[in-house]
Protein backbone atom coordinates (compact mmCIF):
# COMPACT_ATOMS: atom_id res chain seq x y z
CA UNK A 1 20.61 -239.50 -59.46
CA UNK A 2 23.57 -240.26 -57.51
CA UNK A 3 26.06 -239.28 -54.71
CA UNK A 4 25.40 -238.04 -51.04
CA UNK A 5 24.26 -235.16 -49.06
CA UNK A 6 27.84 -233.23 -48.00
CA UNK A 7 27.78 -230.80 -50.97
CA UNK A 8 28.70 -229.14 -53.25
CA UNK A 9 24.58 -228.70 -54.01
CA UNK A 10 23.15 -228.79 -57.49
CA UNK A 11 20.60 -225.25 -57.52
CA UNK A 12 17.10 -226.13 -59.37
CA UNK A 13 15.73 -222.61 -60.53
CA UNK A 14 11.98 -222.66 -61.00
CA UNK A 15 11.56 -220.53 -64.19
CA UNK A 16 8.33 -221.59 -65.89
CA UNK A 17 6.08 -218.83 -66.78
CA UNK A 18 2.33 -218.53 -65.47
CA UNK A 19 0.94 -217.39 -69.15
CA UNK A 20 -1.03 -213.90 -69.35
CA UNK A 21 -2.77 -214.78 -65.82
CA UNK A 22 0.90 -213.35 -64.56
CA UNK A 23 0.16 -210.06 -63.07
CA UNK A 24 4.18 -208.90 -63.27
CA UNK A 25 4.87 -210.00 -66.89
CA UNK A 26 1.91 -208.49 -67.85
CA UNK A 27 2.48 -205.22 -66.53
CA UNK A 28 6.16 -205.25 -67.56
CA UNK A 29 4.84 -206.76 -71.69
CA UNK A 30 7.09 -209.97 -71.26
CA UNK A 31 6.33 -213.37 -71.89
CA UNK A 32 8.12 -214.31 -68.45
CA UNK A 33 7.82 -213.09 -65.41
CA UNK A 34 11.87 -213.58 -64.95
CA UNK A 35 12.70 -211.73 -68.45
CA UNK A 36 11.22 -208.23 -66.20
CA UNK A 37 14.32 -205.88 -65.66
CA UNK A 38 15.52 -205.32 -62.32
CA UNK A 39 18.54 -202.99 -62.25
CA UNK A 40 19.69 -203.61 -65.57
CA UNK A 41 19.51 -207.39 -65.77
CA UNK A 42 16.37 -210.17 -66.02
CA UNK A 43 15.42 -211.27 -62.43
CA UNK A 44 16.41 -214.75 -63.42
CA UNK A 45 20.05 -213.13 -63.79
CA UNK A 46 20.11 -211.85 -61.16
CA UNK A 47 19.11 -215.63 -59.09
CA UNK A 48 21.39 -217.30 -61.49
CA UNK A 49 24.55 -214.47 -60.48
CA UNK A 50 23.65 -215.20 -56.95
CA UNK A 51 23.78 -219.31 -56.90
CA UNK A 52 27.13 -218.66 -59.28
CA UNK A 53 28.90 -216.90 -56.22
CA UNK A 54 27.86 -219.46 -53.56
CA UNK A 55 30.66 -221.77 -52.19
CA UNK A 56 27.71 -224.22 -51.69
CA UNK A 57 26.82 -224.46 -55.34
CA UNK A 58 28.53 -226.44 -58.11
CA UNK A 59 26.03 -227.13 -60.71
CA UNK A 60 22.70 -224.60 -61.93
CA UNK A 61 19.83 -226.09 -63.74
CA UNK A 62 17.22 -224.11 -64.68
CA UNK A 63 13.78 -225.30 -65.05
CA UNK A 64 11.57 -223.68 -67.46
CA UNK A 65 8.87 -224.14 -70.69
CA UNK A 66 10.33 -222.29 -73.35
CA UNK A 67 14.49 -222.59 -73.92
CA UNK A 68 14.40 -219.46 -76.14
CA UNK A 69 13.52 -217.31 -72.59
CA UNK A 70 17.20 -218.33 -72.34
CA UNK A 71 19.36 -216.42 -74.66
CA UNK A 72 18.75 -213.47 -72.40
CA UNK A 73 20.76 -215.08 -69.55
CA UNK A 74 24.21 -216.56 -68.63
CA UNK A 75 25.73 -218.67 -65.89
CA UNK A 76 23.51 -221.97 -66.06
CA UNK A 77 25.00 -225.21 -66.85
CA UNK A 78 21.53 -226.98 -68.13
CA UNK A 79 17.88 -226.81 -68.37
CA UNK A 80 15.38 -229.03 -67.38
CA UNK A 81 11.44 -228.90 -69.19
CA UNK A 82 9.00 -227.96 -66.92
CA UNK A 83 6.08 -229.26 -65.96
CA UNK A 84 2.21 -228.62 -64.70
CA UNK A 85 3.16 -227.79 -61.23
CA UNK A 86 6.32 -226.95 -59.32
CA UNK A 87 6.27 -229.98 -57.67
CA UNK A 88 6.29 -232.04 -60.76
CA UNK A 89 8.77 -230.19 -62.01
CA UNK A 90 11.05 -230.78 -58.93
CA UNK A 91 11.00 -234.42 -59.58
CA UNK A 92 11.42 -233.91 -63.19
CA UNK A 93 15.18 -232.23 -62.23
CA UNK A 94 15.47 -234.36 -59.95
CA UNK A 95 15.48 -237.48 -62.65
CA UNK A 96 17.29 -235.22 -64.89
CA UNK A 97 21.20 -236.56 -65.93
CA UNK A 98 23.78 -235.38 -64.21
CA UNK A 99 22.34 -234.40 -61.15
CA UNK A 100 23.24 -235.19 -57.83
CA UNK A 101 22.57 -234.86 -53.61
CA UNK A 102 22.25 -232.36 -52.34
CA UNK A 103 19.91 -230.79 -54.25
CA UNK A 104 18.89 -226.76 -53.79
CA UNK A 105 15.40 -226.12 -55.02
CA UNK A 106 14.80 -222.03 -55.26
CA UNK A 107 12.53 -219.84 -57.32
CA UNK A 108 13.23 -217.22 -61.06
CA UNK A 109 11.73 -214.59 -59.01
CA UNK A 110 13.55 -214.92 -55.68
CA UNK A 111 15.04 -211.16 -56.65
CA UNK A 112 17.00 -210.40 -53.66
CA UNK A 113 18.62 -213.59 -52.97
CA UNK A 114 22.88 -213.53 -52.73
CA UNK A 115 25.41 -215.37 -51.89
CA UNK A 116 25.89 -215.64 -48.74
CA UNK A 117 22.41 -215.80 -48.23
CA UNK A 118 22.09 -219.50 -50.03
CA UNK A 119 25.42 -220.54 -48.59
CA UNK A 120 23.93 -219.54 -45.01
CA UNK A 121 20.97 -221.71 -46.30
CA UNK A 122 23.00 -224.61 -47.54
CA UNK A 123 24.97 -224.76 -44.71
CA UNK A 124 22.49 -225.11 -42.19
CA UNK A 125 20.47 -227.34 -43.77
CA UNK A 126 23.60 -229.69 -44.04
CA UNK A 127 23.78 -229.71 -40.65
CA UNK A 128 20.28 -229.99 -39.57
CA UNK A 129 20.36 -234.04 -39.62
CA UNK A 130 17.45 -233.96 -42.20
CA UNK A 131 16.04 -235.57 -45.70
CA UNK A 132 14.29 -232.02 -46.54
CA UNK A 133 14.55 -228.83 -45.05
CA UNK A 134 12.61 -225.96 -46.03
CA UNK A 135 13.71 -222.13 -45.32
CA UNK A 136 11.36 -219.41 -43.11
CA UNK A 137 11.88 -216.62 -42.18
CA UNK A 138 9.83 -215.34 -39.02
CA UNK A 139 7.40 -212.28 -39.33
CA UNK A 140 9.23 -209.93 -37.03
CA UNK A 141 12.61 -210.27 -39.00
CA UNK A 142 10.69 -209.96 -42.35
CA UNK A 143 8.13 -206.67 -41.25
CA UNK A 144 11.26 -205.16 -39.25
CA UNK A 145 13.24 -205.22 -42.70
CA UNK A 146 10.50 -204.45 -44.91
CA UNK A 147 7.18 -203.35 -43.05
CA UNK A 148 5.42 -202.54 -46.67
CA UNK A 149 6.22 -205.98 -47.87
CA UNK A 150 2.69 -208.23 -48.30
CA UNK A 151 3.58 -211.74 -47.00
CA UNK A 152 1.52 -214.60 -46.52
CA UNK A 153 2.87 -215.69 -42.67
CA UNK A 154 1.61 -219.30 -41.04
CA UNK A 155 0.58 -218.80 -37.37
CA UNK A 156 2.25 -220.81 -34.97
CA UNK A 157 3.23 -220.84 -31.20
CA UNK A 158 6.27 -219.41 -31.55
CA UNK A 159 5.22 -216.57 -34.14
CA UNK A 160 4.67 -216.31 -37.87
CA UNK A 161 6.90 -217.88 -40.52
CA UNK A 162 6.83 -216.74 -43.91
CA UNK A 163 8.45 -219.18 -46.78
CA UNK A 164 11.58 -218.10 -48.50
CA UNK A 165 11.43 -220.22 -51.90
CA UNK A 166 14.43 -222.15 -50.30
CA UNK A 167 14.45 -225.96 -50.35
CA UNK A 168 17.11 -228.36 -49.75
CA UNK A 169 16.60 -232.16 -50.62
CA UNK A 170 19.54 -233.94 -48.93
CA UNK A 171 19.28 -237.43 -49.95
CA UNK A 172 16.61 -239.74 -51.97
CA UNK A 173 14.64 -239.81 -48.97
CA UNK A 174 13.59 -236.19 -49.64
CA UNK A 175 12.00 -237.03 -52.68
CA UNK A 176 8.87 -238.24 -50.20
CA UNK A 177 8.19 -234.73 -49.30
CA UNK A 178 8.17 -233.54 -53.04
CA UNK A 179 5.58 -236.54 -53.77
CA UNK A 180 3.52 -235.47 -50.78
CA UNK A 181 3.97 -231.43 -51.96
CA UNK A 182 2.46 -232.49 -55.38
CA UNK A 183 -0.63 -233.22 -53.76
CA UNK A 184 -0.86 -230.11 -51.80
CA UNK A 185 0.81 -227.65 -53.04
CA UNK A 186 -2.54 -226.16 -54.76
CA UNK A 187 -3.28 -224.92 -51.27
CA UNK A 188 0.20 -223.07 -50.48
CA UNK A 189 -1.41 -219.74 -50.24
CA UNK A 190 -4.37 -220.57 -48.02
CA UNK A 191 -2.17 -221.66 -45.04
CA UNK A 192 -5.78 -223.27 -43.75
CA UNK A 193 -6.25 -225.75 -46.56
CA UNK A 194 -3.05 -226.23 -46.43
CA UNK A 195 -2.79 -227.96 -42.81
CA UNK A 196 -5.76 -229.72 -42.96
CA UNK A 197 -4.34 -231.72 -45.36
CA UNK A 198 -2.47 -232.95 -42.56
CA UNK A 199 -5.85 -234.30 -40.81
CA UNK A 200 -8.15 -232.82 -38.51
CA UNK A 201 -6.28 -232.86 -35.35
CA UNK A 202 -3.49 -231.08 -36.92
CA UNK A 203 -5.37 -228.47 -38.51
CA UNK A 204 -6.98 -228.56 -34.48
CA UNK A 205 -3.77 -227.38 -33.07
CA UNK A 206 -2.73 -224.74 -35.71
CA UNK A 207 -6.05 -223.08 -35.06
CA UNK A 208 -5.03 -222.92 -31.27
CA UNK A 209 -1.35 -222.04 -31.69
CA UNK A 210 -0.39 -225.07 -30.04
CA UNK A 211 2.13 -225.78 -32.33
CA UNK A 212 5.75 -224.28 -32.63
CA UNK A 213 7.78 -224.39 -35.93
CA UNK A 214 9.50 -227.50 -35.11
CA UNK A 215 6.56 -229.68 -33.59
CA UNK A 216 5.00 -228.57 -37.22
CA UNK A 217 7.65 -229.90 -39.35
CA UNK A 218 8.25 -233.16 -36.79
CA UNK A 219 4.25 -233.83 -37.67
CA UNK A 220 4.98 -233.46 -41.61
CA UNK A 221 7.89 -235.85 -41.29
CA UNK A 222 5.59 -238.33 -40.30
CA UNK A 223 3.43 -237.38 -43.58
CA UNK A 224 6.19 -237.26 -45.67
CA UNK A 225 7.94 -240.30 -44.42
CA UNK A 226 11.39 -238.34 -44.05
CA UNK A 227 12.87 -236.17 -41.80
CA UNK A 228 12.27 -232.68 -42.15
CA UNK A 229 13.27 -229.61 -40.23
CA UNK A 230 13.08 -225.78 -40.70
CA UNK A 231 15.90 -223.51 -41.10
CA UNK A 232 15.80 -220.02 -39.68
CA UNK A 233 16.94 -216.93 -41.77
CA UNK A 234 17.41 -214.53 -40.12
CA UNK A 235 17.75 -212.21 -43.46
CA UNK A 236 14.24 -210.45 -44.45
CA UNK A 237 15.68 -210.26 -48.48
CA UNK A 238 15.24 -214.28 -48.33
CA UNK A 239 11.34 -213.81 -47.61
CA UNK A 240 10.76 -211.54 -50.49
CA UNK A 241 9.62 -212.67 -53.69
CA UNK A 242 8.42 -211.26 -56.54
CA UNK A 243 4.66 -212.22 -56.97
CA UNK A 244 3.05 -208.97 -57.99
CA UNK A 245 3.59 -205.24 -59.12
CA UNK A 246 4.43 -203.96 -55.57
CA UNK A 247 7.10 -206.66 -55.06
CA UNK A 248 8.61 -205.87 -58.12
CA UNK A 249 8.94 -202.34 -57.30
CA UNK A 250 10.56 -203.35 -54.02
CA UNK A 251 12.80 -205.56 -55.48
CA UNK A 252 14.12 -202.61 -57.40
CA UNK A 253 14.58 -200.21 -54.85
CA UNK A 254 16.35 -202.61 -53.07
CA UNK A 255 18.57 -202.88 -55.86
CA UNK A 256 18.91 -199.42 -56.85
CA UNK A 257 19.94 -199.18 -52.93
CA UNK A 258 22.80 -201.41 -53.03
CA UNK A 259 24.18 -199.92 -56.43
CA UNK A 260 24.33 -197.38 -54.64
CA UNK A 261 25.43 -198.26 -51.65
């Protein structure tokens, strides 16, 4: 992998499917979960359509099991196998020819992302002064937007963050935190498990809500041997993901809402 961390970014999609344990594909009778229909096109169109408008992005890889899932989609300029885990798979595209820093990491089932939304992203995590960043979006922005949305929000000082399936690895540095991610990333539902990893006093402080956003991520630098930082969006869309029926049928109101609108 080559060149340096001042853009244009090269998107990873995470597209591998979960098998029949999916609760979405199964419902919707598809092998993938980003093969369901939202609005007239898969939900991994609809990703790919909104990396292809971003002034940020100049390359789109798509990382998935099975190339024939595919031929349902346009826009992508190459696909990378997946692997076991997400993590794994991260460092799989990251190895993979052709790529280059700054790398965007984001999700097949991210249904309401847009443009401006990863060039918001992008930008701000190019001007963060960091090896990783990771997007949140905080708990008032995400229930004020969407109050029937189910997220799972970590507790800290300064209020609850939900994840946003955003991730931007600015140099080779980054790579630490995907190494370190591999490890945990079993536990990124269970907020709990997930901090103790971190050791005892850590998982001390969360419990307390002595920690803000920021003193969080300064403690995983030292973890992950790079710097990483947090970037705010402000956007409730960038917190919602499509992990089960109800999300789905969000995600398509949503849509049918700005077809209309």
């Amino acid at each position: 992998m080559s060149g340096a961390a001042a853009g244009p970014f090269t998107a990873v999609i995470l597209a591998a499917g979960r098998g029949p344990d999916d609760p979405v594909a199964a419902a919707e009778g598809v092998s993938h979960k980003c093969l369901v229909d939202i609005g007239g096109k898969p939900m991994l169109q609809r990703v790919i359509d909104a990396l292809a408008g971003a002034a940020s992005v100049g390359r789109i890889v798509v990382c998935i099991d099975d190339r024939a899932v595919l031929a349902a989609v346009a826009g992508h300029d190459d696909v990378v196998a997946s692997t076991a885990t997400p993590g794994l798979s991260v460092l799989r595209a990251v190895e993979a020819p052709g790529s280059a820093w700054p790398l965007l990491i984001t999700t097949a089932d991210h249904a309401l992302l847009t443009s401006d939304l990863v060039d918001a992203f992008c930008a701000q995590s190019l001007a963060a002064d960091a090896d990783v960043t990771a997007g949140l979006a905080a708990a008032a922005v995400v229930r004020a937007g969407y109050p029937e949305a189910r997220r799972t929000y970590l507790p800290f000082r300064d209020g609850g963050y939900s994840g946003c399936n955003l991730f931007a690895l600015l140099n080779e540095n980054g790579v630490g935190a995907v190494r370190f991610w591999r490890r945990v990333e079993r536990h990124r539902k269970r907020p709990w498990r997930l901090i103790a990893v971190f050791g005892p006093q850590a998982l001390l402080l969360f419990a307390l809500r002595r920690l803000t956003l920021d003193q969080a991520f300064a403690r995983a630098s030292q973890r992950f041997g790079a710097r990483a930082k947090a970037v705010r969006l402000t956007v409730p869309e960038a917190a919602i993901d499509v992990d089960k029926p109800a999300d789905l049928a969000l995600a398509r109101r949503v849509w049918a809402s700005r077809a209309a609108g």
